[in-house]
PDB file of N, CA and C in Angstrom:
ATOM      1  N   UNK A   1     -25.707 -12.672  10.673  1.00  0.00           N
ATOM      2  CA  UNK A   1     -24.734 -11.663  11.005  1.00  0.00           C
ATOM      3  C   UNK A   1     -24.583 -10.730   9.799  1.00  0.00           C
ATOM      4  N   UNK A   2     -25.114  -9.675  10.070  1.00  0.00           N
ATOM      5  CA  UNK A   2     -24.019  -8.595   8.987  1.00  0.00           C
ATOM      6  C   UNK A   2     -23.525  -7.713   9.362  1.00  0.00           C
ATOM      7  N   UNK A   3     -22.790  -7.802   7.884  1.00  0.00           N
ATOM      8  CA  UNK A   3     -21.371  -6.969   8.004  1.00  0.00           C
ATOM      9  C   UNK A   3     -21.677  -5.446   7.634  1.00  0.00           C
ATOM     10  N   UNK A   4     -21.291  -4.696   8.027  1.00  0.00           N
ATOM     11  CA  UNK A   4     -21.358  -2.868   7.749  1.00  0.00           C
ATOM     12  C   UNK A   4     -19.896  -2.703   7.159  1.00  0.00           C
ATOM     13  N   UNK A   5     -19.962  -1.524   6.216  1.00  0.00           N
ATOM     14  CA  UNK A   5     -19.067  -1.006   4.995  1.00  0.00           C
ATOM     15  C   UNK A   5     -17.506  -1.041   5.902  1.00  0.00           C
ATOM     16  N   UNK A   6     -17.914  -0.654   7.230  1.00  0.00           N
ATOM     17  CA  UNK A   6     -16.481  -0.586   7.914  1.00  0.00           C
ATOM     18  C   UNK A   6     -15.915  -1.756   8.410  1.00  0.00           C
ATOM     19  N   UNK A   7     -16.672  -2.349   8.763  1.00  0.00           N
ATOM     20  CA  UNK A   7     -16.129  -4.060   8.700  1.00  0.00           C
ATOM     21  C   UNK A   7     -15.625  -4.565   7.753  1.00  0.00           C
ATOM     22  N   UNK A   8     -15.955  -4.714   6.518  1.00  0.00           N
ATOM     23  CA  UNK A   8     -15.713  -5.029   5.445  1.00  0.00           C
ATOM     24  C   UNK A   8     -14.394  -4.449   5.262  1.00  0.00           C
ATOM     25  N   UNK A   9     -14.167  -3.246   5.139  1.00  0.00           N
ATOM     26  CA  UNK A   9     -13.413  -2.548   4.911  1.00  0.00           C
ATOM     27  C   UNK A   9     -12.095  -3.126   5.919  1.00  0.00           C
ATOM     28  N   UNK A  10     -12.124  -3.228   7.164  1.00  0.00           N
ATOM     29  CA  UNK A  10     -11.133  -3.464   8.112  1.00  0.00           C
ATOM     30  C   UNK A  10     -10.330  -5.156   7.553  1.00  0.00           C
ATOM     31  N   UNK A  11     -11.442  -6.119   6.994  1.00  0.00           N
ATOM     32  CA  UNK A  11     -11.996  -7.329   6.685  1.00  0.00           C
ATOM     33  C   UNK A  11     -10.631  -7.704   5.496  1.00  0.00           C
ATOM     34  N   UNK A  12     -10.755  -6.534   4.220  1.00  0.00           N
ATOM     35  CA  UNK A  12     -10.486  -6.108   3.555  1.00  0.00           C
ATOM     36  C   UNK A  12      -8.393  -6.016   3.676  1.00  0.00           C
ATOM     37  N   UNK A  13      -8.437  -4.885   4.429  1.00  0.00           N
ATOM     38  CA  UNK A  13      -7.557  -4.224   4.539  1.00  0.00           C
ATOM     39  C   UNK A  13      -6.330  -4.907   5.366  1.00  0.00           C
ATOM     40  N   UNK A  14      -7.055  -5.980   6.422  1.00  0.00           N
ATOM     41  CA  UNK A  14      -6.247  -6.848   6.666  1.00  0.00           C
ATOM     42  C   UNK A  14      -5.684  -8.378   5.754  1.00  0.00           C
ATOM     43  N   UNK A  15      -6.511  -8.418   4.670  1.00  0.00           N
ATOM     44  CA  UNK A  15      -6.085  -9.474   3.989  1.00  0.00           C
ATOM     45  C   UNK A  15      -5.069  -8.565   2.896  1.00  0.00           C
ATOM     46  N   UNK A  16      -5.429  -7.397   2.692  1.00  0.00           N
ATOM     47  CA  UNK A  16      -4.283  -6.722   1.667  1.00  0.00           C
ATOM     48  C   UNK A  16      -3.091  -6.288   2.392  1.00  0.00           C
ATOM     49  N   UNK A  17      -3.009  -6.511   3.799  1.00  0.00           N
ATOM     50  CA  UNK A  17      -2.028  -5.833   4.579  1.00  0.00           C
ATOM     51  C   UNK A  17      -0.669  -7.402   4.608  1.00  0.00           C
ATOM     52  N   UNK A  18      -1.709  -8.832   4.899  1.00  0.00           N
ATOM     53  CA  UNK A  18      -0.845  -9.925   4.856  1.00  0.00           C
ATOM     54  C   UNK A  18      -0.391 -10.189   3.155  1.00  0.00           C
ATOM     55  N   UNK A  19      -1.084  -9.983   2.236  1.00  0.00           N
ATOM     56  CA  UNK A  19      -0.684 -10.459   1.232  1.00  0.00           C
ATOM     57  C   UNK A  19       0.461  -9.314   0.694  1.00  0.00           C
ATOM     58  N   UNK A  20       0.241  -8.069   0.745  1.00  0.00           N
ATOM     59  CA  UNK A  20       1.554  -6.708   1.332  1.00  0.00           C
ATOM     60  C   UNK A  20       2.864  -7.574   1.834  1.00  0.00           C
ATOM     61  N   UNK A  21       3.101  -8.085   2.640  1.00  0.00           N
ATOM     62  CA  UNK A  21       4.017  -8.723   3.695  1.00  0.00           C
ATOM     63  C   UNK A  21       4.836  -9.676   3.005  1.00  0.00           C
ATOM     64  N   UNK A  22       3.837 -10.842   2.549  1.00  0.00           N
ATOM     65  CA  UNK A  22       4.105 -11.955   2.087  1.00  0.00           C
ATOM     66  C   UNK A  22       4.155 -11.847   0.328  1.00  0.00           C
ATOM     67  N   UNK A  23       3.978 -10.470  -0.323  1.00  0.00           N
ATOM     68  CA  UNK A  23       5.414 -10.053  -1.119  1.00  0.00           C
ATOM     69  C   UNK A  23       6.208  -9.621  -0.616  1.00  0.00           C
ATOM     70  N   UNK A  24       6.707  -8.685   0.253  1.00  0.00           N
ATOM     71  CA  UNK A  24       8.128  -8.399   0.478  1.00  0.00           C
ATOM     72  C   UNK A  24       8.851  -9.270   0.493  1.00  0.00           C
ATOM     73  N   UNK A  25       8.471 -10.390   1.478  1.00  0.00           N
ATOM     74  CA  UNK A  25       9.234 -11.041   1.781  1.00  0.00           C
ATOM     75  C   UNK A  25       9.468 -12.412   1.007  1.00  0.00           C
ATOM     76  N   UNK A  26       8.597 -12.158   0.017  1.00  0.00           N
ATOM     77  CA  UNK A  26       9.241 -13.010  -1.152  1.00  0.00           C
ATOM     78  C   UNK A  26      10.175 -12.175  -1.911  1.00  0.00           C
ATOM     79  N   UNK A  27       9.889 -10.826  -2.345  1.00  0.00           N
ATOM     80  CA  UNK A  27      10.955 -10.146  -2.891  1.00  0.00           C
ATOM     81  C   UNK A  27      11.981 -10.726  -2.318  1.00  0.00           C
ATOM     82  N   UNK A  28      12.468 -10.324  -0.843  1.00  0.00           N
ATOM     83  CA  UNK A  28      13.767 -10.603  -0.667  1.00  0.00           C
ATOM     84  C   UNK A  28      14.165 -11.874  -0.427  1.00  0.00           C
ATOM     85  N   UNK A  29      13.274 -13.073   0.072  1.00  0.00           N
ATOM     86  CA  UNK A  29      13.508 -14.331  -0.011  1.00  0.00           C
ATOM     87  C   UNK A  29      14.365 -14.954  -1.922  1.00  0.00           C
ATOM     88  N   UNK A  30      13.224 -14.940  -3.051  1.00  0.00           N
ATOM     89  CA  UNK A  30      13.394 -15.340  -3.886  1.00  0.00           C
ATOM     90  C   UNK A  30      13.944 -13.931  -5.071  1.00  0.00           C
ATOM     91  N   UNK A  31      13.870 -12.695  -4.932  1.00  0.00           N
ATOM     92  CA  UNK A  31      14.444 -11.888  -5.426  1.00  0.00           C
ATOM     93  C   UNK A  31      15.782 -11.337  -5.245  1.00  0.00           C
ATOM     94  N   UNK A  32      16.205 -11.561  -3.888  1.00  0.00           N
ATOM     95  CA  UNK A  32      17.349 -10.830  -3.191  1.00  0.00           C
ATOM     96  C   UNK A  32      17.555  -9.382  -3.180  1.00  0.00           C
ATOM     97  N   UNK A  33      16.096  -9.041  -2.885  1.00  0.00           N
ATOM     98  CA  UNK A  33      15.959  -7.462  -3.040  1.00  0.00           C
ATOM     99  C   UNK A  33      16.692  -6.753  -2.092  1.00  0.00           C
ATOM    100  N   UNK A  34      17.444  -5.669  -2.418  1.00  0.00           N
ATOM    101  CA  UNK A  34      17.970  -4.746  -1.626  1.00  0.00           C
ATOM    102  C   UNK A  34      17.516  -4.261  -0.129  1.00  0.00           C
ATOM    103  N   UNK A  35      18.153  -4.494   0.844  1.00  0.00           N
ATOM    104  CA  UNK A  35      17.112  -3.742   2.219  1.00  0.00           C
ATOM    105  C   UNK A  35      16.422  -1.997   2.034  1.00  0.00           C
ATOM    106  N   UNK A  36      17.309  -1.223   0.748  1.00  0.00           N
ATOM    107  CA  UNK A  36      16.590   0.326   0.517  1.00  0.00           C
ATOM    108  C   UNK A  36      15.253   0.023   0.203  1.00  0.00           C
ATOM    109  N   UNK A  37      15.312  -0.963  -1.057  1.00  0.00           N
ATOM    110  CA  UNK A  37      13.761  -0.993  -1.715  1.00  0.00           C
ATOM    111  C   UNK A  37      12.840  -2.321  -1.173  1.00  0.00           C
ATOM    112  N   UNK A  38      13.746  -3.080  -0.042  1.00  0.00           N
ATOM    113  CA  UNK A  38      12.519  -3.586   0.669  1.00  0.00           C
ATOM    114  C   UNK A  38      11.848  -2.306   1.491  1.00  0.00           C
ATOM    115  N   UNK A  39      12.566  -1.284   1.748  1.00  0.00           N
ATOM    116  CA  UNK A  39      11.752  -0.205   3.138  1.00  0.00           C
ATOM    117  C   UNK A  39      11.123   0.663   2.043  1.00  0.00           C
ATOM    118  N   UNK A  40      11.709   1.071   0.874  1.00  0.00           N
ATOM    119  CA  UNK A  40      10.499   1.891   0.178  1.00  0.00           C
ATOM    120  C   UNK A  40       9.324   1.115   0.241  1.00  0.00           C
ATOM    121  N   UNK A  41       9.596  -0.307  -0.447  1.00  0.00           N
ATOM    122  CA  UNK A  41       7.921  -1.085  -0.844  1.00  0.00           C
ATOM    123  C   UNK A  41       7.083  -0.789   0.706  1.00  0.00           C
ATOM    124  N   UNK A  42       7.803  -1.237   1.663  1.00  0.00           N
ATOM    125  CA  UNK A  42       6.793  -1.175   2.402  1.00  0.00           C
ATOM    126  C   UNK A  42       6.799   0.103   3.104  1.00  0.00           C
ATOM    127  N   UNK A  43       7.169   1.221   2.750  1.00  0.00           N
ATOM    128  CA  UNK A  43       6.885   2.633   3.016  1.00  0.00           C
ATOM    129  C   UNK A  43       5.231   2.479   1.835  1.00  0.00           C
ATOM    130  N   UNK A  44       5.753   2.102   0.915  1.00  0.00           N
ATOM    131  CA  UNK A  44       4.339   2.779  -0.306  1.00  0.00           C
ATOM    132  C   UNK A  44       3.450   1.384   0.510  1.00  0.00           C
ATOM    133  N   UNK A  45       3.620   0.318   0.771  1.00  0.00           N
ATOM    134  CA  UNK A  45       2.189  -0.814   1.413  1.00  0.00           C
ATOM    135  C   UNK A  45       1.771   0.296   2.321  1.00  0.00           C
ATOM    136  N   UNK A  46       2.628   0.644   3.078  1.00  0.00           N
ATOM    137  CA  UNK A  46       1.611   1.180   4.652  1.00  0.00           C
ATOM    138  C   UNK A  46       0.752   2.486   4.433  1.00  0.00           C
ATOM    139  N   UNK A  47       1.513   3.011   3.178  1.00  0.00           N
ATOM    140  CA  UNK A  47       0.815   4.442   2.393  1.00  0.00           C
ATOM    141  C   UNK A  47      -0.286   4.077   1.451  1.00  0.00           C
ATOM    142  N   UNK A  48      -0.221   2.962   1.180  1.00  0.00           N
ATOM    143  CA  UNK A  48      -1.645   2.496   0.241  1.00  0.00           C
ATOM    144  C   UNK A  48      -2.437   2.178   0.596  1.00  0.00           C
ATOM    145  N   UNK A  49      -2.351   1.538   2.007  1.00  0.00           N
ATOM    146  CA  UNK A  49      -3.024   0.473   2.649  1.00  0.00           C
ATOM    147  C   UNK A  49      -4.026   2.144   3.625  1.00  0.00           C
ATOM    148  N   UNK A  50      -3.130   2.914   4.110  1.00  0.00           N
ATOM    149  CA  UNK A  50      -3.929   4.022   4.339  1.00  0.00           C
ATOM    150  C   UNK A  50      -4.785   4.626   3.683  1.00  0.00           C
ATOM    151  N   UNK A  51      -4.399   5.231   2.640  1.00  0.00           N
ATOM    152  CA  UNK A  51      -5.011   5.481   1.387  1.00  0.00           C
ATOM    153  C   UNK A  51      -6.501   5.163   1.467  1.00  0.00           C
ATOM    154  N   UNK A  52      -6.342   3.615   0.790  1.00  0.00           N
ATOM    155  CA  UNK A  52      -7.222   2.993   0.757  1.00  0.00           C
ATOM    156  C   UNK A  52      -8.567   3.275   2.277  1.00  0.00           C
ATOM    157  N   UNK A  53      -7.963   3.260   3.538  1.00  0.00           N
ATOM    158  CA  UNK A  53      -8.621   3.176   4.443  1.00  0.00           C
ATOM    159  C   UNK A  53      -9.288   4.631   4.829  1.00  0.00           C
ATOM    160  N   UNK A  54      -8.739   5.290   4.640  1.00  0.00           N
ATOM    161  CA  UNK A  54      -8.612   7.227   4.028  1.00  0.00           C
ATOM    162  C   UNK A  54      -9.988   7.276   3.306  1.00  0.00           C
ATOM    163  N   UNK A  55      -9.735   6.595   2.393  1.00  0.00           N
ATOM    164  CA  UNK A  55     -11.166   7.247   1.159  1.00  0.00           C
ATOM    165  C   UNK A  55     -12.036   6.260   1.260  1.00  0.00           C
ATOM    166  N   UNK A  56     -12.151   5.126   1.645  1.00  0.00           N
ATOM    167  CA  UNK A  56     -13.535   4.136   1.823  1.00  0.00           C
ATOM    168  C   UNK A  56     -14.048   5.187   3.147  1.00  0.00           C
ATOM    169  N   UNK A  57     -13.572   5.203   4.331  1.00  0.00           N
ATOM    170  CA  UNK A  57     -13.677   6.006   5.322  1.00  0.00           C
ATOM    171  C   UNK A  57     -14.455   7.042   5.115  1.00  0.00           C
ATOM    172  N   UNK A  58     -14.110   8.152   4.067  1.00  0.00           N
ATOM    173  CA  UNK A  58     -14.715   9.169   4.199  1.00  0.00           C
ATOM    174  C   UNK A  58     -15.566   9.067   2.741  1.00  0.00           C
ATOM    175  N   UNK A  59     -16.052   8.391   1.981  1.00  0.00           N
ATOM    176  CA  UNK A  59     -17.157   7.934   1.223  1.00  0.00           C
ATOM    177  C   UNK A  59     -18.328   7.764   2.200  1.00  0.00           C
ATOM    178  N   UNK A  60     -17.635   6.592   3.086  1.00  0.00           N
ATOM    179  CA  UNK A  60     -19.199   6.082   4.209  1.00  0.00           C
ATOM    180  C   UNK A  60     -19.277   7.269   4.669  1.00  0.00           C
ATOM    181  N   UNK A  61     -18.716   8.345   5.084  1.00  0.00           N
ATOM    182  CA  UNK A  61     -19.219   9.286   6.056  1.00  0.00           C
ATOM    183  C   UNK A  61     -19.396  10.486   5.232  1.00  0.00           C
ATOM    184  N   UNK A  62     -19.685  10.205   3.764  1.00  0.00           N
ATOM    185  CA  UNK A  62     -20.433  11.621   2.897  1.00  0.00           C
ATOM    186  C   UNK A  62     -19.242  12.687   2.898  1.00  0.00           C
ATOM    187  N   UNK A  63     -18.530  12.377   2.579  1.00  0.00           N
ATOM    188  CA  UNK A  63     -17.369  13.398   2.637  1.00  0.00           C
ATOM    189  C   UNK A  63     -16.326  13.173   1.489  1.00  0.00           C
ATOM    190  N   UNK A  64     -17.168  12.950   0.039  1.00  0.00           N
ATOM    191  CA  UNK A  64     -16.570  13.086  -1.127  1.00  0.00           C
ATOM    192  C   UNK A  64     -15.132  13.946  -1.257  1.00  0.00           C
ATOM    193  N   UNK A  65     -15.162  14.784  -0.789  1.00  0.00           N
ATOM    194  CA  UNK A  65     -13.824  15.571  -1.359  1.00  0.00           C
ATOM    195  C   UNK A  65     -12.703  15.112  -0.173  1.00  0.00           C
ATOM    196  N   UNK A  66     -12.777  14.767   1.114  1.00  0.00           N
ATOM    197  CA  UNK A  66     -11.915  14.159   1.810  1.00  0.00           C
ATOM    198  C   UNK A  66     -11.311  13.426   1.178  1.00  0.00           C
ATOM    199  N   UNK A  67     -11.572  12.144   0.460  1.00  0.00           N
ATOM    200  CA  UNK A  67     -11.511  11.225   0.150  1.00  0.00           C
ATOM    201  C   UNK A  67     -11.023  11.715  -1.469  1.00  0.00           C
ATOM    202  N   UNK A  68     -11.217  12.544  -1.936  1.00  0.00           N
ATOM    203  CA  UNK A  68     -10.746  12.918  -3.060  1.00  0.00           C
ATOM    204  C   UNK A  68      -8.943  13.395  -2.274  1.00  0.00           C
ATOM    205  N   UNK A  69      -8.995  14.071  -1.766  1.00  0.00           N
ATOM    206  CA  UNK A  69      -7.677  14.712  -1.494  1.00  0.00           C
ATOM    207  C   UNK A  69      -6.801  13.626  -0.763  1.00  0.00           C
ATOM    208  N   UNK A  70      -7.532  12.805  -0.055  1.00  0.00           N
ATOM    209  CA  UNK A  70      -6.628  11.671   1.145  1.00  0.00           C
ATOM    210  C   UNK A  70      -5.713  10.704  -0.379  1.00  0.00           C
ATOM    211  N   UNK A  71      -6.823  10.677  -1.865  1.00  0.00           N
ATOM    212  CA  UNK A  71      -6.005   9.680  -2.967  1.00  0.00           C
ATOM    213  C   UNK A  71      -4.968  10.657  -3.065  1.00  0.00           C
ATOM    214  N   UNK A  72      -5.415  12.013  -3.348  1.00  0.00           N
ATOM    215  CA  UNK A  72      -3.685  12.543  -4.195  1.00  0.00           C
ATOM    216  C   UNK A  72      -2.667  13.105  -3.033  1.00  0.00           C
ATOM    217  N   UNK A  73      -3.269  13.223  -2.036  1.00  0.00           N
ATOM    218  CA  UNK A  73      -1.921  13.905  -0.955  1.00  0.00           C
ATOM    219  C   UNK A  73      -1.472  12.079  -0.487  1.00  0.00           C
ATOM    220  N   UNK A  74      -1.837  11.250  -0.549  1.00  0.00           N
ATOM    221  CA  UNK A  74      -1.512   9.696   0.226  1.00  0.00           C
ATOM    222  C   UNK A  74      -1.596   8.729  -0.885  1.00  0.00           C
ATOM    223  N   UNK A  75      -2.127   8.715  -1.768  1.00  0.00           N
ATOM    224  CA  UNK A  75      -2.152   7.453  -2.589  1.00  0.00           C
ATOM    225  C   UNK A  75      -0.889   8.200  -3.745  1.00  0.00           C
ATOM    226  N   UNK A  76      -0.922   9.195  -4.080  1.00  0.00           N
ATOM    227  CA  UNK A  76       0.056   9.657  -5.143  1.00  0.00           C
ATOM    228  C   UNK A  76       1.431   9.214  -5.147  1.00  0.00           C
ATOM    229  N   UNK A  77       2.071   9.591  -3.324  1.00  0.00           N
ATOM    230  CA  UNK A  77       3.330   9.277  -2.669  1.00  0.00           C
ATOM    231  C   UNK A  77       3.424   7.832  -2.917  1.00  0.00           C
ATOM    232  N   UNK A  78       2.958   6.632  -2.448  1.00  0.00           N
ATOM    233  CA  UNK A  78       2.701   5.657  -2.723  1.00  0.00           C
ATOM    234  C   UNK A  78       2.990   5.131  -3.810  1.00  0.00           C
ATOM    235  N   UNK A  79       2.362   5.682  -4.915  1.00  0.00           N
ATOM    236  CA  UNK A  79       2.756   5.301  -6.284  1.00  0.00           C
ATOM    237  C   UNK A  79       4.275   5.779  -6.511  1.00  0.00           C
ATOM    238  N   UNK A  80       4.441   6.735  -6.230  1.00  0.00           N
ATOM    239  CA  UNK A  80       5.945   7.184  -6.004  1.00  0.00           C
ATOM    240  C   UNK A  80       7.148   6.345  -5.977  1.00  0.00           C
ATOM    241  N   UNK A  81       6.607   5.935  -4.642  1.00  0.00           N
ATOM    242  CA  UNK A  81       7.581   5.256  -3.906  1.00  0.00           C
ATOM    243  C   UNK A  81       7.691   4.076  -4.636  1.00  0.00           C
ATOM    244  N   UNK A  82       6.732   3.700  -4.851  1.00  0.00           N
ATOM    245  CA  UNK A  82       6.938   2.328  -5.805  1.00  0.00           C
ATOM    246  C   UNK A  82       7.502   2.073  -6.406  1.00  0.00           C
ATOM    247  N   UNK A  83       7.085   3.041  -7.569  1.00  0.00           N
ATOM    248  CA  UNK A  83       8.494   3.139  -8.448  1.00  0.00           C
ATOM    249  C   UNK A  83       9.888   3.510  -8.098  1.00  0.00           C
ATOM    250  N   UNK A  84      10.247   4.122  -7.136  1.00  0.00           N
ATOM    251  CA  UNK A  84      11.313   4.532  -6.409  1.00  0.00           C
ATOM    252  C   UNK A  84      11.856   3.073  -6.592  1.00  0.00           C
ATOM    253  N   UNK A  85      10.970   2.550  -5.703  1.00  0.00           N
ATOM    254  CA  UNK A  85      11.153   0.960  -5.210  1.00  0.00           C
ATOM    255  C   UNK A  85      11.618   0.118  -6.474  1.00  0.00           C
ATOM    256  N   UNK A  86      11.024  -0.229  -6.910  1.00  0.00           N
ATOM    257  CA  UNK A  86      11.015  -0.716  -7.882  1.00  0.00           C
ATOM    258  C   UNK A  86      12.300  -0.519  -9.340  1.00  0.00           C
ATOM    259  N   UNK A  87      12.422   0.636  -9.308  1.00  0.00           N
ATOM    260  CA  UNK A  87      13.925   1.019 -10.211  1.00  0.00           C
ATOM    261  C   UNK A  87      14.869   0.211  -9.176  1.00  0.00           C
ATOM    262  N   UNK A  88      14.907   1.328  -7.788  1.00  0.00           N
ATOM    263  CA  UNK A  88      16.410   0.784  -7.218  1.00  0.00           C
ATOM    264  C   UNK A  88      16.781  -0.860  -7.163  1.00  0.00           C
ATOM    265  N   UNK A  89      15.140  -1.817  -6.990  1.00  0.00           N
ATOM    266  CA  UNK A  89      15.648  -2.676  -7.060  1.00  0.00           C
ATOM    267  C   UNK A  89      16.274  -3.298  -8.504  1.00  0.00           C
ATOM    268  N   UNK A  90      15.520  -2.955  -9.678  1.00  0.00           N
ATOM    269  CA  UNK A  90      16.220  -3.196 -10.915  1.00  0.00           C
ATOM    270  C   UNK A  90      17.622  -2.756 -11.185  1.00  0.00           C
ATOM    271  N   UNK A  91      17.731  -1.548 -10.670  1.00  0.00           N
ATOM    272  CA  UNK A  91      19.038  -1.406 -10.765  1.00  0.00           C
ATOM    273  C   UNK A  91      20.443  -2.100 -10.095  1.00  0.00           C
ATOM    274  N   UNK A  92      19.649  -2.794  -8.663  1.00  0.00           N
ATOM    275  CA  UNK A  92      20.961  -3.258  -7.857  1.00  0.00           C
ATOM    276  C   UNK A  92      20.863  -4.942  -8.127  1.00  0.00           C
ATOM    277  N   UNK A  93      20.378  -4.943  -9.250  1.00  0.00           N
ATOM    278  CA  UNK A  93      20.452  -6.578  -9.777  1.00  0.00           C
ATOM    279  C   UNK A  93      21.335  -6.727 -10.749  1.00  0.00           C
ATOM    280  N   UNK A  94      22.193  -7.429 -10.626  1.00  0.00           N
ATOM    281  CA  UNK A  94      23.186  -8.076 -11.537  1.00  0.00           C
ATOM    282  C   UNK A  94      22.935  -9.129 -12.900  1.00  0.00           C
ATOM    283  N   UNK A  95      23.497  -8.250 -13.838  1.00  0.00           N
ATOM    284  CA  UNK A  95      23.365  -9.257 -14.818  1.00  0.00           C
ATOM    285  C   UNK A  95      23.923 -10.601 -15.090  1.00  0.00           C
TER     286      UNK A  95
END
């Protein structure tokens, strides 16, 4: 059996999509993360996880600059948000 770049890729994207998940929900299990910056994190997972699927996508199909623009208009936000994420939850933790 083989696998082609888009298989892989799907292959891929679903094991980064469960292991995505199963941090959040440790965040808020063992972190007690806020419900704002549980929905940012997984605003920036579902924006990375695109991203990602965005520019492998248009690599296989010869379309270098797609894939250049899909990182900074979709992967940029992402990083964003993260940090978005990521402060508010530092901030709504108690010393």
């Amino acid at each position: 059996m083989i696998f082609t770049g888009t298989e892989l890729l799907f292959f891929f994207l679903g094991m980064l999509t469960f292991a995505g998940i199963l941090g959040i929900y440790l965040l808020k299990t063992r972190l007690g993360a806020h419900w704002q910056s549980l929905a940012l994190a997984g605003t920036s997972l579902f924006l990375g996880i695109f991203t990602l699927a965005w520019s492998v996508t248009s690599i296989l199909e010869n379309e270098h600059q797609a894939a250049n623009m899909g990182l900074l208009f979709f992967g940029l936000p992402a990083l964003l948000l993260l940090a978005v994420a990521w402060k508010r939850h530092r901030a709504t933790q108690t010393i």
